[in-house]
N, C-alpha and C. Protein backbone atom coordinates (compact mmCIF):
# COMPACT_ATOMS: atom_id res chain seq x y z
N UNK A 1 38.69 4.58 -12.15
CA UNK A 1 37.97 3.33 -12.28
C UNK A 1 36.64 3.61 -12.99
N UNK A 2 36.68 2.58 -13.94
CA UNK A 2 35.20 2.88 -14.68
C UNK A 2 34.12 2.02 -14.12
N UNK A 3 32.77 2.46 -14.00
CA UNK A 3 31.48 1.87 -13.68
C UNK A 3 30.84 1.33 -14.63
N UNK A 4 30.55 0.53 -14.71
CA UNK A 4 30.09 -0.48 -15.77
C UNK A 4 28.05 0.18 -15.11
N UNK A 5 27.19 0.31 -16.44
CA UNK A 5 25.74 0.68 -16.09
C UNK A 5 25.36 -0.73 -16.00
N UNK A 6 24.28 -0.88 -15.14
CA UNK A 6 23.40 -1.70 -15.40
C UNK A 6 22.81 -2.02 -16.35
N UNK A 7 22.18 -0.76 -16.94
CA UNK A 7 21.50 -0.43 -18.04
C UNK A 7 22.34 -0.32 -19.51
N UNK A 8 22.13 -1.45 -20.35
CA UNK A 8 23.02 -1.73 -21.92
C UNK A 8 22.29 -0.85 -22.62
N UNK A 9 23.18 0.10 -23.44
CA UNK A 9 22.94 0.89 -24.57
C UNK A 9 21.51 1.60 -24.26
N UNK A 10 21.02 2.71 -23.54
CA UNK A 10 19.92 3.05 -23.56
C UNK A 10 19.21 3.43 -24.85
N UNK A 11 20.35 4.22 -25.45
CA UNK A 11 19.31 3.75 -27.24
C UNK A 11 19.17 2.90 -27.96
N UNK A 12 19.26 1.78 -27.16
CA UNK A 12 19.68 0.44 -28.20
C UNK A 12 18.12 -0.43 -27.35
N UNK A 13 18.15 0.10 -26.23
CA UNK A 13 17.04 -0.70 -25.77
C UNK A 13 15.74 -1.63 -26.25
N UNK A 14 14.83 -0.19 -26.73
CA UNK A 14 13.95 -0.52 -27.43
C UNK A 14 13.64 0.33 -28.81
N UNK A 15 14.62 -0.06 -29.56
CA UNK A 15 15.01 0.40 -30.79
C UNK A 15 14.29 1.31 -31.23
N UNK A 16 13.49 1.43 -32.50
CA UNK A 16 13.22 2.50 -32.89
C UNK A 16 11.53 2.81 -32.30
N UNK A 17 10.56 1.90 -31.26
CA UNK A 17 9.39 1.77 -30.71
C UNK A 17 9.31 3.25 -30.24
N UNK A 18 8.01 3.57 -30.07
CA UNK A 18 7.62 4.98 -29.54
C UNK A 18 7.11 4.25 -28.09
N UNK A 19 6.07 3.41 -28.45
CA UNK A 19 5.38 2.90 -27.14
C UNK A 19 6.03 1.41 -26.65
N UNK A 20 5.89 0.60 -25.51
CA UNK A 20 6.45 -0.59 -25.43
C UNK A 20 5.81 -1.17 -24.32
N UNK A 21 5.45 -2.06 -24.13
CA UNK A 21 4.64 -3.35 -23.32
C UNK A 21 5.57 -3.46 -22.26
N UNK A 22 4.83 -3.50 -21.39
CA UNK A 22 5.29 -3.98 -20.03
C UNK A 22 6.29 -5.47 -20.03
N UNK A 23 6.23 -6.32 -21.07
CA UNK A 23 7.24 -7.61 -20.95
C UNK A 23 8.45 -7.12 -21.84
N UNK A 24 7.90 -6.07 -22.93
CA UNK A 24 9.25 -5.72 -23.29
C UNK A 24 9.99 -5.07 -22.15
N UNK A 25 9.57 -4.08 -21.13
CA UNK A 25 10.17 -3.17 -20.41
C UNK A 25 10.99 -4.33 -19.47
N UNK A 26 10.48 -5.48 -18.95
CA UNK A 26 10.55 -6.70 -18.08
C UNK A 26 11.71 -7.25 -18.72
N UNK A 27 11.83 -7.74 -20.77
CA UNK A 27 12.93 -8.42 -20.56
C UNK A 27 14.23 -7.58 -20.95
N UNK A 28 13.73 -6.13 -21.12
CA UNK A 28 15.01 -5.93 -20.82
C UNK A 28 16.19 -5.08 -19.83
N UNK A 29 15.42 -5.24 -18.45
CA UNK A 29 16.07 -4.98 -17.40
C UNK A 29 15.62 -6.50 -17.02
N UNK A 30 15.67 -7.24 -17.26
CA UNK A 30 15.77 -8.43 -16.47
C UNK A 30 15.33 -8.85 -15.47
N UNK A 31 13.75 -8.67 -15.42
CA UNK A 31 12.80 -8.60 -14.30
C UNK A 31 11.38 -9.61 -14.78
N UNK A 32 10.58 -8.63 -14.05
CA UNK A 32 8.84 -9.68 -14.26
C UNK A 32 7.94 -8.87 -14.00
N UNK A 33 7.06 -9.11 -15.59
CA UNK A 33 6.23 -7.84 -15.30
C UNK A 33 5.53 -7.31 -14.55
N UNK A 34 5.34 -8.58 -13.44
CA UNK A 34 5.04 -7.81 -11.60
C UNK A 34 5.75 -6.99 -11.53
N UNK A 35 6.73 -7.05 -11.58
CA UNK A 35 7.89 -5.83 -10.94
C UNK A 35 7.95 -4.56 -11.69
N UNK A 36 7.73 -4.57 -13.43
CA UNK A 36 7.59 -3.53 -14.17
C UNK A 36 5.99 -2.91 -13.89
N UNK A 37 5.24 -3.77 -13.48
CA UNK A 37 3.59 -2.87 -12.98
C UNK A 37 4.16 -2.36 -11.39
N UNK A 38 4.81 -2.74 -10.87
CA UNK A 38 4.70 -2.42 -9.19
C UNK A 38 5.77 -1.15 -9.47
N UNK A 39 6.86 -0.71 -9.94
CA UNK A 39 7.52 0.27 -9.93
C UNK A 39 6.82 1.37 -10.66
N UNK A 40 5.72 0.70 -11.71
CA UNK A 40 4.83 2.15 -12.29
C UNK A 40 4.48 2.36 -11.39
N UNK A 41 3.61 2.05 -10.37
CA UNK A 41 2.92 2.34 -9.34
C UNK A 41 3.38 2.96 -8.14
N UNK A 42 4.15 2.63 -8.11
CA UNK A 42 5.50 3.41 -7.21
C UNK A 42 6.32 4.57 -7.72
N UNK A 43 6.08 4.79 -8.84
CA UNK A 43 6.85 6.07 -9.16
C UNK A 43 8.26 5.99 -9.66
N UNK A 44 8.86 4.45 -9.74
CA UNK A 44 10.22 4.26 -10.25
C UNK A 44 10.37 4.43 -11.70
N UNK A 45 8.94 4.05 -12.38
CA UNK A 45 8.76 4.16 -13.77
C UNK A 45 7.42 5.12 -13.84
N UNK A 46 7.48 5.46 -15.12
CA UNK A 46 6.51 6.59 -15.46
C UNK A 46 5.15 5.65 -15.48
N UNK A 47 3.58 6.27 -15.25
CA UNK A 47 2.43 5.82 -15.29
C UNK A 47 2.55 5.47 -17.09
N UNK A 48 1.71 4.50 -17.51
CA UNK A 48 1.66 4.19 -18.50
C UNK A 48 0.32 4.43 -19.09
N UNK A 49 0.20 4.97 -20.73
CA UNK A 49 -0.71 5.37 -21.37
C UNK A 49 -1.58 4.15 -22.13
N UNK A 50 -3.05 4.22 -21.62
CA UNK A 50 -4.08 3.45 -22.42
C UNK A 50 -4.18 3.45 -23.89
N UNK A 51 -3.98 3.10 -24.46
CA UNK A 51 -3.86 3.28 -26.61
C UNK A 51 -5.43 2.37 -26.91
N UNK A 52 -6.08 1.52 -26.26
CA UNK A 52 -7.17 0.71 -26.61
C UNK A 52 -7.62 0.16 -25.52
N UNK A 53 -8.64 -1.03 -25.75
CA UNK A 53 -9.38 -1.49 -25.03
C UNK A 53 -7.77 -3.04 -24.95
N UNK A 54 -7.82 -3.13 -24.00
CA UNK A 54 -6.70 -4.32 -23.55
C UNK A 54 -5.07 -3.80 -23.79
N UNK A 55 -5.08 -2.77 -24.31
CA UNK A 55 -3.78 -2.38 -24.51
C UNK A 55 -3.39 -1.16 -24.10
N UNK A 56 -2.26 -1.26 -22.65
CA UNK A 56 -1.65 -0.35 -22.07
C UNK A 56 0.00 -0.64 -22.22
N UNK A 57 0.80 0.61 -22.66
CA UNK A 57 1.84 0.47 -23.15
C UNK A 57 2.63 1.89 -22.57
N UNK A 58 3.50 1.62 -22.23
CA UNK A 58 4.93 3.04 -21.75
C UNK A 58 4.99 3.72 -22.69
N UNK A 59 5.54 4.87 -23.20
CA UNK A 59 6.37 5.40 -23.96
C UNK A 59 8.09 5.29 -23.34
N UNK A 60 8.61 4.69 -24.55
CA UNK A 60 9.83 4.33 -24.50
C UNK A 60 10.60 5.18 -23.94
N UNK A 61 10.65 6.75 -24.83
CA UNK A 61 11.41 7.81 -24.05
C UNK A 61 11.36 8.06 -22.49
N UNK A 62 10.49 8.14 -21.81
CA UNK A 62 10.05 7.94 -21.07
C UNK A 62 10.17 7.19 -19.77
N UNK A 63 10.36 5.92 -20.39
CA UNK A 63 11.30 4.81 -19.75
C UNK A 63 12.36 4.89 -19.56
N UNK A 64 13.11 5.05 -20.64
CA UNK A 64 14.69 5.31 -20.85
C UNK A 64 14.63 6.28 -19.66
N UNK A 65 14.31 7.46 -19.86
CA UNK A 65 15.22 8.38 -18.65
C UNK A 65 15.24 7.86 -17.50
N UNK A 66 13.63 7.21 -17.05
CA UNK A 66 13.59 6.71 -15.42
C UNK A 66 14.44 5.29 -15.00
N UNK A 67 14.72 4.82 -16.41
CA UNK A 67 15.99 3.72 -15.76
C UNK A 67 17.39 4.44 -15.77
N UNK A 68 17.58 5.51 -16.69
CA UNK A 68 18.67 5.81 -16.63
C UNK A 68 19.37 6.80 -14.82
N UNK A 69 17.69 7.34 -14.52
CA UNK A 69 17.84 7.83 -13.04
C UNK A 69 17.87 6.73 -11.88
N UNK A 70 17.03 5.75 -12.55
CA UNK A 70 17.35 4.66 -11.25
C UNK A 70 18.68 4.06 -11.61
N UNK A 71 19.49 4.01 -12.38
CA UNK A 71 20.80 3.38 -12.55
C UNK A 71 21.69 4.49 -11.64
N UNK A 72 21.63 5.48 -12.23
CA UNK A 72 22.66 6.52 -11.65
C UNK A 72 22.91 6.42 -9.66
């Protein structure tokens, strides 16, 4: 029996981005970016890096693995 992931195409996610915004990370696990700030904070997702003044953003790679461990 095959398991279908939660998680669609992990390299397809967030295409060719290095860094990615918390609403991108939100729409595409299908959440709210409460929930993508509360799992950084919790350790489900990686802490996210400051790039400027108003702008804090993931690194994609980064992401990818910790959904691919919370899927598994």
């Amino acid at each position: 029996m095959v398991t279908k992931s939660i998680i669609p195409s992990l390299d397809s996610l967030f295409g060719e981005a290095v860094y990615i915004s918390a609403r991108k990370i939100a729409q595409a696990v299908e959440t709210s970016e409460t929930t993508v700030w509360r799992w950084s904070k919790s350790g489900k997702l990686p802490k996210p890096y400051k790039l400027g003044e108003g702008t804090t953003r993931w690194r994609a790679d980064e992401v990818c693995a910790a959904l691919a461990k919370l899927a598994a």
